[in-house]
Protein backbone atom coordinates (compact mmCIF):
# COMPACT_ATOMS: atom_id res chain seq x y z
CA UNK A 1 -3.77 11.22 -14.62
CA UNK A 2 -4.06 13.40 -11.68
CA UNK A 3 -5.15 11.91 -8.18
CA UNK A 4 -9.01 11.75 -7.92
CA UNK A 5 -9.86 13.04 -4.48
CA UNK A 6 -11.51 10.29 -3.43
CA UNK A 7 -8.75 7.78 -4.33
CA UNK A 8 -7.82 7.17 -0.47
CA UNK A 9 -11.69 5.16 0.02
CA UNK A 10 -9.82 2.46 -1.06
CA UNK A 11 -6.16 1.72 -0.70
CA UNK A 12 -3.63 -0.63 -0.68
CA UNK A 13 -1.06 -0.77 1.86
CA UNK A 14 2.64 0.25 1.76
CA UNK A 15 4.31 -3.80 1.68
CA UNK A 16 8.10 -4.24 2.23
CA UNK A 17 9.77 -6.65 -0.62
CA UNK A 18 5.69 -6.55 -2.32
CA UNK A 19 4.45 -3.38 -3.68
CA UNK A 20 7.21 -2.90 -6.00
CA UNK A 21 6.66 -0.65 -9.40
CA UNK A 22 5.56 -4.11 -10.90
CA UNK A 23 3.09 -5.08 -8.22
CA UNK A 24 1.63 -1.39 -8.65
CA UNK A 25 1.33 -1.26 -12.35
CA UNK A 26 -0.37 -5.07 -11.89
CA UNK A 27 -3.35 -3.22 -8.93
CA UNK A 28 -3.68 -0.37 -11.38
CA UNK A 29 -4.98 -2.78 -14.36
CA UNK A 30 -7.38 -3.77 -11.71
CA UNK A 31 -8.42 -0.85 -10.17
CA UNK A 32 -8.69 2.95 -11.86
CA UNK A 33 -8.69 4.57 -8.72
CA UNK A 34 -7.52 2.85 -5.88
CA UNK A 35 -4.36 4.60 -3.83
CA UNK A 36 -1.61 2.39 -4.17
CA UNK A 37 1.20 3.08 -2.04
CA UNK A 38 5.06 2.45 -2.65
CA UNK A 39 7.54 0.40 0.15
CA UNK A 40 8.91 2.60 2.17
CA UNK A 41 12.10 4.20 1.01
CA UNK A 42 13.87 6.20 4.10
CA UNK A 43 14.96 9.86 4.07
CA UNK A 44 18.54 9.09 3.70
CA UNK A 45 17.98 6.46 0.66
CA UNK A 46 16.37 9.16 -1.44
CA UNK A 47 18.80 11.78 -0.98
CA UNK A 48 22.08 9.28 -0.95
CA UNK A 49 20.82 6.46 -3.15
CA UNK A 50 19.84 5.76 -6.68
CA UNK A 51 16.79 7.67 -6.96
CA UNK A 52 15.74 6.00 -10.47
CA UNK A 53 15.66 2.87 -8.70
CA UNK A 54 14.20 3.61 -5.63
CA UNK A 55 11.56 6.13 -6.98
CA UNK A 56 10.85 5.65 -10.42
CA UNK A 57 7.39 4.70 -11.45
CA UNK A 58 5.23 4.08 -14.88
CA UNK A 59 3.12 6.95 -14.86
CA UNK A 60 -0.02 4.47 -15.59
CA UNK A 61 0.22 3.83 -11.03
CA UNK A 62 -1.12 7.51 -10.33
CA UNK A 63 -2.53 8.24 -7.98
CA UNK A 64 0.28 6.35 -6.05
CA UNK A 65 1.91 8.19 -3.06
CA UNK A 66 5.70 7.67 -1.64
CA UNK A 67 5.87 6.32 1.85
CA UNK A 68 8.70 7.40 3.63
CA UNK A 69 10.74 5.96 6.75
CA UNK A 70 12.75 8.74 8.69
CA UNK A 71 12.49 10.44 11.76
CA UNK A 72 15.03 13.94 11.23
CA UNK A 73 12.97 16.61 9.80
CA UNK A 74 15.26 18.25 7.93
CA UNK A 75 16.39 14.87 5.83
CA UNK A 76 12.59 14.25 5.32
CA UNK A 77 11.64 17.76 3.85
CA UNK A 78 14.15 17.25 1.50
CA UNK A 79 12.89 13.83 0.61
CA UNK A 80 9.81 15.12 0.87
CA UNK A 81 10.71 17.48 -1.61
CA UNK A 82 12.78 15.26 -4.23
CA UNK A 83 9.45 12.96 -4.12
CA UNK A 84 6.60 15.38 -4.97
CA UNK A 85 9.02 16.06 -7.79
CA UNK A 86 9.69 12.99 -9.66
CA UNK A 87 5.36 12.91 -9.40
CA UNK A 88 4.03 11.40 -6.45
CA UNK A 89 0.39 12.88 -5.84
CA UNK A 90 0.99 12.17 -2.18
CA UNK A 91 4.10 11.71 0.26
CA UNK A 92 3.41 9.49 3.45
CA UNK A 93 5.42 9.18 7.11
CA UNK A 94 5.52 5.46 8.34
CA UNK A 95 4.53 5.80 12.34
CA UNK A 96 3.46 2.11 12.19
CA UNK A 97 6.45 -0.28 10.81
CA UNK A 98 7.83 -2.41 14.17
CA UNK A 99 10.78 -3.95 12.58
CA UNK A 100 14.53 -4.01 14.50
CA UNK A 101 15.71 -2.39 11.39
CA UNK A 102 13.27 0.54 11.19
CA UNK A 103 14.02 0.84 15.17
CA UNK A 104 17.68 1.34 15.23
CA UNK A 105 16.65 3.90 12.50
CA UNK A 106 14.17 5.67 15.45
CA UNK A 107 11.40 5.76 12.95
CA UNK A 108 8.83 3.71 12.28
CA UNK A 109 6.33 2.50 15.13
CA UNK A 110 8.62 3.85 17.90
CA UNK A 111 7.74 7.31 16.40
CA UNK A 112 4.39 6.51 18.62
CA UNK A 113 6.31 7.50 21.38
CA UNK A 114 7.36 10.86 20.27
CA UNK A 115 4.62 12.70 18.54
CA UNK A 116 6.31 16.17 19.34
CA UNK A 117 8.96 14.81 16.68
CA UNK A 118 6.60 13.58 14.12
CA UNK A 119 4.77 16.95 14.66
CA UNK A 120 8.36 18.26 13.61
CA UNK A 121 8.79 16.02 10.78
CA UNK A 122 5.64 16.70 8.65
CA UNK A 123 5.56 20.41 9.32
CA UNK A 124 8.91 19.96 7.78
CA UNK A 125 7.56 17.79 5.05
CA UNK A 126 4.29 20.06 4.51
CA UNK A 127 6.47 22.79 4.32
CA UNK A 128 8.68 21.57 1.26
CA UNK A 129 6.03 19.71 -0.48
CA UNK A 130 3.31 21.06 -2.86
CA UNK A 131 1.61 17.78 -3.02
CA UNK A 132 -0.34 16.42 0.51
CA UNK A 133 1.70 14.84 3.38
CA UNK A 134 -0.07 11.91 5.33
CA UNK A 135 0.82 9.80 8.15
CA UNK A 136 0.08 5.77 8.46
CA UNK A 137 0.39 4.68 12.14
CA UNK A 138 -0.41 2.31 15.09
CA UNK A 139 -3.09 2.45 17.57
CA UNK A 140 0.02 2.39 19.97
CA UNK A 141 3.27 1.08 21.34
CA UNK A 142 4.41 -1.66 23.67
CA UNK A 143 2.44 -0.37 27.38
CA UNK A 144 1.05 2.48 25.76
CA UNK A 145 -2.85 3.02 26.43
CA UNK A 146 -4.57 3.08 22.98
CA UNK A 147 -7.37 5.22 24.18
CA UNK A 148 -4.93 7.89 25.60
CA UNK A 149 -1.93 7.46 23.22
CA UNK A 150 -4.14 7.66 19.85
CA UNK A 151 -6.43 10.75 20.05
CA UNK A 152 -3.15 12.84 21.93
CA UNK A 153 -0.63 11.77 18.64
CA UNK A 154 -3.92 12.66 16.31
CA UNK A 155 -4.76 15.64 17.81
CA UNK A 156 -0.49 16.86 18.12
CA UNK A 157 -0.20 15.81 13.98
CA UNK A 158 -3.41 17.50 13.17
CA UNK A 159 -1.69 21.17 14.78
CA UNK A 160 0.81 20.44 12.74
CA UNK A 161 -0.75 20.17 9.44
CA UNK A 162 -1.99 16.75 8.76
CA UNK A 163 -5.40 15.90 7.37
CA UNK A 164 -5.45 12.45 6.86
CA UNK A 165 -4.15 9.40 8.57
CA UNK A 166 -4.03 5.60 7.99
CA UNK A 167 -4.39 3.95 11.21
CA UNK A 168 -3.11 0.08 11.63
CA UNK A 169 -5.69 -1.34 14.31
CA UNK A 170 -3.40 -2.68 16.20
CA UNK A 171 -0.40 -2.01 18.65
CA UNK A 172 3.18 -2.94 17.37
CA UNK A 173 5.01 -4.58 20.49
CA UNK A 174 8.91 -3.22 19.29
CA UNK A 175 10.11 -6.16 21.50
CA UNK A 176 9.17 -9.97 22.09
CA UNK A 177 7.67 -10.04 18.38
CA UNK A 178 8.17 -10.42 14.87
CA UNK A 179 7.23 -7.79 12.42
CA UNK A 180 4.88 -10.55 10.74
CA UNK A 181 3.92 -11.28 14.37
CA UNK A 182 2.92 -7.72 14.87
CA UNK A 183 0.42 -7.98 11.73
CA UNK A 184 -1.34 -10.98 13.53
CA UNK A 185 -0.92 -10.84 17.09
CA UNK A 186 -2.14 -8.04 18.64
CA UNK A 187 -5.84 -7.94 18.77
CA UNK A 188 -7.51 -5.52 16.27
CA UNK A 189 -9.77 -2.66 17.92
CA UNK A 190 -11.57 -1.48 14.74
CA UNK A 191 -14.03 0.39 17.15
CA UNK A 192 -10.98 2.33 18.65
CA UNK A 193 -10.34 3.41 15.27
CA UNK A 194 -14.27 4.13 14.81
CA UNK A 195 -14.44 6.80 17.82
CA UNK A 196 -11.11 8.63 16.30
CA UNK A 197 -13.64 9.08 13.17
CA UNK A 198 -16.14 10.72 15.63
CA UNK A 199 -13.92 12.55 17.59
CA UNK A 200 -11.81 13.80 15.07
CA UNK A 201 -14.51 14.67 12.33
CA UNK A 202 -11.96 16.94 10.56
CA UNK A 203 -9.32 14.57 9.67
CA UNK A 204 -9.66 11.98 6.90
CA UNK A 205 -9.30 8.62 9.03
CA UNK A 206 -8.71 5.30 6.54
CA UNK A 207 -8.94 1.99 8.81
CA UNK A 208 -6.10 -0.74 7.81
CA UNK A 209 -5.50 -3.60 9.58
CA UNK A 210 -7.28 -7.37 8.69
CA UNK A 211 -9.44 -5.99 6.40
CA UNK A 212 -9.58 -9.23 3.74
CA UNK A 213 -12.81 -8.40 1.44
CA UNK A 214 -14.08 -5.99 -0.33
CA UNK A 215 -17.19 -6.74 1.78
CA UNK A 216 -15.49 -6.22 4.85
CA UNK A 217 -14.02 -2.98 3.43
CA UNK A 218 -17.41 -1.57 2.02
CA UNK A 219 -19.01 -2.44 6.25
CA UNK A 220 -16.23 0.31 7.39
CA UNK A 221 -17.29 2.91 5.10
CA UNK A 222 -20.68 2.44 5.71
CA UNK A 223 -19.73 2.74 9.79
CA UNK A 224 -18.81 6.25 8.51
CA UNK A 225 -14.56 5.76 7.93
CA UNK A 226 -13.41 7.68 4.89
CA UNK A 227 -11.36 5.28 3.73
CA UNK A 228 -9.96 1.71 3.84
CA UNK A 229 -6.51 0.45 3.33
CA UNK A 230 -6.04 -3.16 2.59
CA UNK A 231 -2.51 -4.77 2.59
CA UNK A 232 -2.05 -8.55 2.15
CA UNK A 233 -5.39 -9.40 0.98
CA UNK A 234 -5.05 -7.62 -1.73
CA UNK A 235 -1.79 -8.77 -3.07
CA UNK A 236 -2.70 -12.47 -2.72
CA UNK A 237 -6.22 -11.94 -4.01
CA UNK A 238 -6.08 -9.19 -6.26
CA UNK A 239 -8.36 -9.45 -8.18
CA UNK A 240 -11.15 -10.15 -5.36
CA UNK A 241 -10.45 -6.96 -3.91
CA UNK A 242 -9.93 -4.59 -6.52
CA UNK A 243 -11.30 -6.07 -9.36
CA UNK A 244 -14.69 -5.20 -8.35
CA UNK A 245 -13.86 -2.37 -6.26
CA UNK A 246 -14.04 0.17 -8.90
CA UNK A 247 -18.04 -0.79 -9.24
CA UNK A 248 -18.61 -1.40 -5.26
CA UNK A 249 -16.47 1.57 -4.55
CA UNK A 250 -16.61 4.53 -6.98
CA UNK A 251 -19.97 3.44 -8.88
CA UNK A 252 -18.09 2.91 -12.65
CA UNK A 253 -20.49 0.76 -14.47
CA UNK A 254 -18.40 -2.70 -14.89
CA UNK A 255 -16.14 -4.22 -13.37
CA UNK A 256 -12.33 -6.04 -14.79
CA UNK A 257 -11.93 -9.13 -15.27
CA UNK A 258 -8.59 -11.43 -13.73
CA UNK A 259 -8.29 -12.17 -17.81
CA UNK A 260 -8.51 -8.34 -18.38
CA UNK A 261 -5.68 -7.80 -16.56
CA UNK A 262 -3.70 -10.27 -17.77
CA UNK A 263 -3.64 -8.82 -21.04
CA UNK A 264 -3.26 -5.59 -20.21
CA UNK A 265 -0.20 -6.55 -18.64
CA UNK A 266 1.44 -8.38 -21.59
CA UNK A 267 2.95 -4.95 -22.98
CA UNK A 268 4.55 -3.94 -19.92
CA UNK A 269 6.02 -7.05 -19.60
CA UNK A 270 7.68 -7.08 -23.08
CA UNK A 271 8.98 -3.36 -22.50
CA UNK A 272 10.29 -4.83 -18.75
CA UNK A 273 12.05 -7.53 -20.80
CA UNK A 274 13.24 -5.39 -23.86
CA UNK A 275 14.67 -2.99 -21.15
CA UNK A 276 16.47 -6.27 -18.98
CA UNK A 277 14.24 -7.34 -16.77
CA UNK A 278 13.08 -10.83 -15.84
CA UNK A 279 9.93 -12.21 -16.22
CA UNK A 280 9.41 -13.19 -12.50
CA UNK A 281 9.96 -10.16 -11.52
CA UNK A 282 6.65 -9.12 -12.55
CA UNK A 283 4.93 -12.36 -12.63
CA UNK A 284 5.51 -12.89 -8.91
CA UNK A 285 2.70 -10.74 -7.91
CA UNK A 286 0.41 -11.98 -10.35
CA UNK A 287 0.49 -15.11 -8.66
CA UNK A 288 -2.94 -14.93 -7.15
CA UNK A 289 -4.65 -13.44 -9.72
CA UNK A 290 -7.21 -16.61 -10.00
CA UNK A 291 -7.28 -17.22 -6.46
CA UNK A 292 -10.02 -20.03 -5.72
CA UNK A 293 -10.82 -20.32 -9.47
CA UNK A 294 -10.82 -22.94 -11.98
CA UNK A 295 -7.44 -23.80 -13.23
CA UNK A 296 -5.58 -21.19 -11.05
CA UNK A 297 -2.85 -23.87 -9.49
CA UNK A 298 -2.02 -24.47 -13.31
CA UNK A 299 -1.98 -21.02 -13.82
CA UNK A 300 0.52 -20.55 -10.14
CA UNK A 301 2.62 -23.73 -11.05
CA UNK A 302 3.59 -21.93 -14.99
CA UNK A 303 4.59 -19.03 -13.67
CA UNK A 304 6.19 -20.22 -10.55
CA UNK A 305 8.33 -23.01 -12.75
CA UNK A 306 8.77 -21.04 -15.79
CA UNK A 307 8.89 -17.41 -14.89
CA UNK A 308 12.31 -17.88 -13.44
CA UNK A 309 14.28 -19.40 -16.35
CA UNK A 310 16.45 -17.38 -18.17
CA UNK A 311 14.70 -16.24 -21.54
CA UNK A 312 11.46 -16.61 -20.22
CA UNK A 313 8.71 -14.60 -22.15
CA UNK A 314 4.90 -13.27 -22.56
CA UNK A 315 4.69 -16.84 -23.97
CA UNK A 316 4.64 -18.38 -20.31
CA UNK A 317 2.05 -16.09 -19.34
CA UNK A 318 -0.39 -17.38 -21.83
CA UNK A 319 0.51 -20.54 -21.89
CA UNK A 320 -0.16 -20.30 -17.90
CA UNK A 321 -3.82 -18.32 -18.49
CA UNK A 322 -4.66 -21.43 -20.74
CA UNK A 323 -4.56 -23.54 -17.44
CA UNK A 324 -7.53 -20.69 -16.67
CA UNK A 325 -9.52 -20.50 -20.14
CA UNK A 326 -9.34 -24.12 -20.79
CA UNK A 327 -11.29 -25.03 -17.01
CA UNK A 328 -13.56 -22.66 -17.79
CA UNK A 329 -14.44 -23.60 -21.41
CA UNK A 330 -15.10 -26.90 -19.56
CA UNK A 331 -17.53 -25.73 -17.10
């Protein structure tokens, strides 16, 4: 499958430690076309490490793009470069992650503070990459003035060949705060987002930040934002938010089903196991699949209990759906 143009209206977010290969192929049973993003691998790890395990991918995720941490131009075209090969349909420069980690690295948020270098880095990347380079960033840095800092790093990627950006609503404070207090703390300035839309009519401007419905997703495209990128709602309600988002979305006809998913996941599981794996390390991300539902702390307390035992099989998973089918049958 080759990306559908308008994959980026919806999206879900780059996660550290979340939206693994499993996690991915789990969204994809939900959603046909929604962008789903890797971690972020840096530069370095792709050209030193062990590209299988950082990059590999079941080719049922497309269109899923690579998000990459770096901040030397050189290292990131040739990342750039190994990505687009092993099939990404898109390769993406973090701008917006605030951890200690990603700052010793000078990438990351702190790249808000030097958008001559990012300018550097994606001409670099857009240069050595026949598939389209993006950028996901913060409204701004520690003091920084939104309103000034924002349009000026916009307006300094767009010369350099960008044409669409992710923006995070929110500044990332690199000192005094968490990186999970950085996802809550700041105050969210959707409308600062809004006005890039306006003034920057060109560009392809997704929103991300907050956003936990599909409702609340489908009010910023109708304020005119191309696109929407959700990030922890939709990996602890999955199916809420892309489950229907197909329909609400892209117009397809039906929607799928929690259950739906579920089975279409049993196969992948058994290869995951016939090749090694563990069964918790895909059923960890199905955890929410029945958020708010009928039988779905059954459903969390199977996998949660089970999953993690040594021979543990598909026969967990359906023994934990029954917890789902049974309250249901009852209603």
């Amino acid at each position: 499958m080759r990306p559908d143009p308008t994959s980026a209206r919806l999206s879900v977010a780059p996660m550290m430690d979340w939206t693994d290969r499993h996690c991915r192929v789990l969204h994809r049973q939900l959603s046909r076309h929604a962008l789903l993003y890797t971690e972020m691998v840096t530069a370095p790890a792709v050209l030193h490490g062990d590209r299988a395990r950082l990059l590999g991918f079941d080719p049922v995720e497309h269109p899923v793009a690579l998000q990459l941490g770096g901040s030397n131009p050189g290292e990131l075209a040739q990342a750039t470069r190994i990505g687009a090969d092993w099939g990404y349909d898109e390769i993406n420069l973090n701008c917006g992650c605030p951890s200690d980690r990603v700052q010793s690295g000078a990438f990351g948020a702190v790249l808000m503070k030097s958008p001559d270098l990012v300018a550097e880095c994606v001409a670099a990347m857009i240069a050595a990459s026949p598939v389209e380079v993006t950028v996901k960033c913060r409204i701004g840095v520690d003091d920084q003035e939104p309103e000034e800092v924002l349009p000026a790093f916009l307006s300094t990627i767009r010369d350099a060949g960008v044409r669409r950006v992710a923006i995070h609503a929110r500044k990332a404070w690199l000192q005094g705060l968490s990186p999970k207090e950085n996802r809550d703390v700041p105050p969210l300035d959707y409308p600062l987002v809004h006005r890039m839309k306006a003034e920057f009519p060109d560009l392809h401007l997704s929103v991300n930040g907050g956003v936990g419905s599909l409702d609340e997703a489908k009010a910023h495209l109708a304020a005119g934002m191309d696109g929407v990128m959700v990030g922890r709602a939709a990996y602890h309600d999955p199916a809420g938010i892309l489950a229907a988002a197909d329909a609400a979305i892209w117009g397809e006809s039906a929607a799928t089903s929690a259950e739906e998913a579920v089975a279409a996941m049993l196969p992948y599981i058994e290869a995951h196991l016939a090749a090694g794996g563990r069964l918790h390390q895909v059923t960890r991300h199905m955890l929410g699949l029945f958020l708010g539902r009928p039988g779905a702390r059954g459903w969390r307390r199977t996998l949660s209990e089970e999953g993690t035992r040594d021979g543990a099989g598909t026969d967990v998973v359906e023994r934990a759906l029954s917890f789902v089918t049974e309250a249901a049958e009852a209603a």
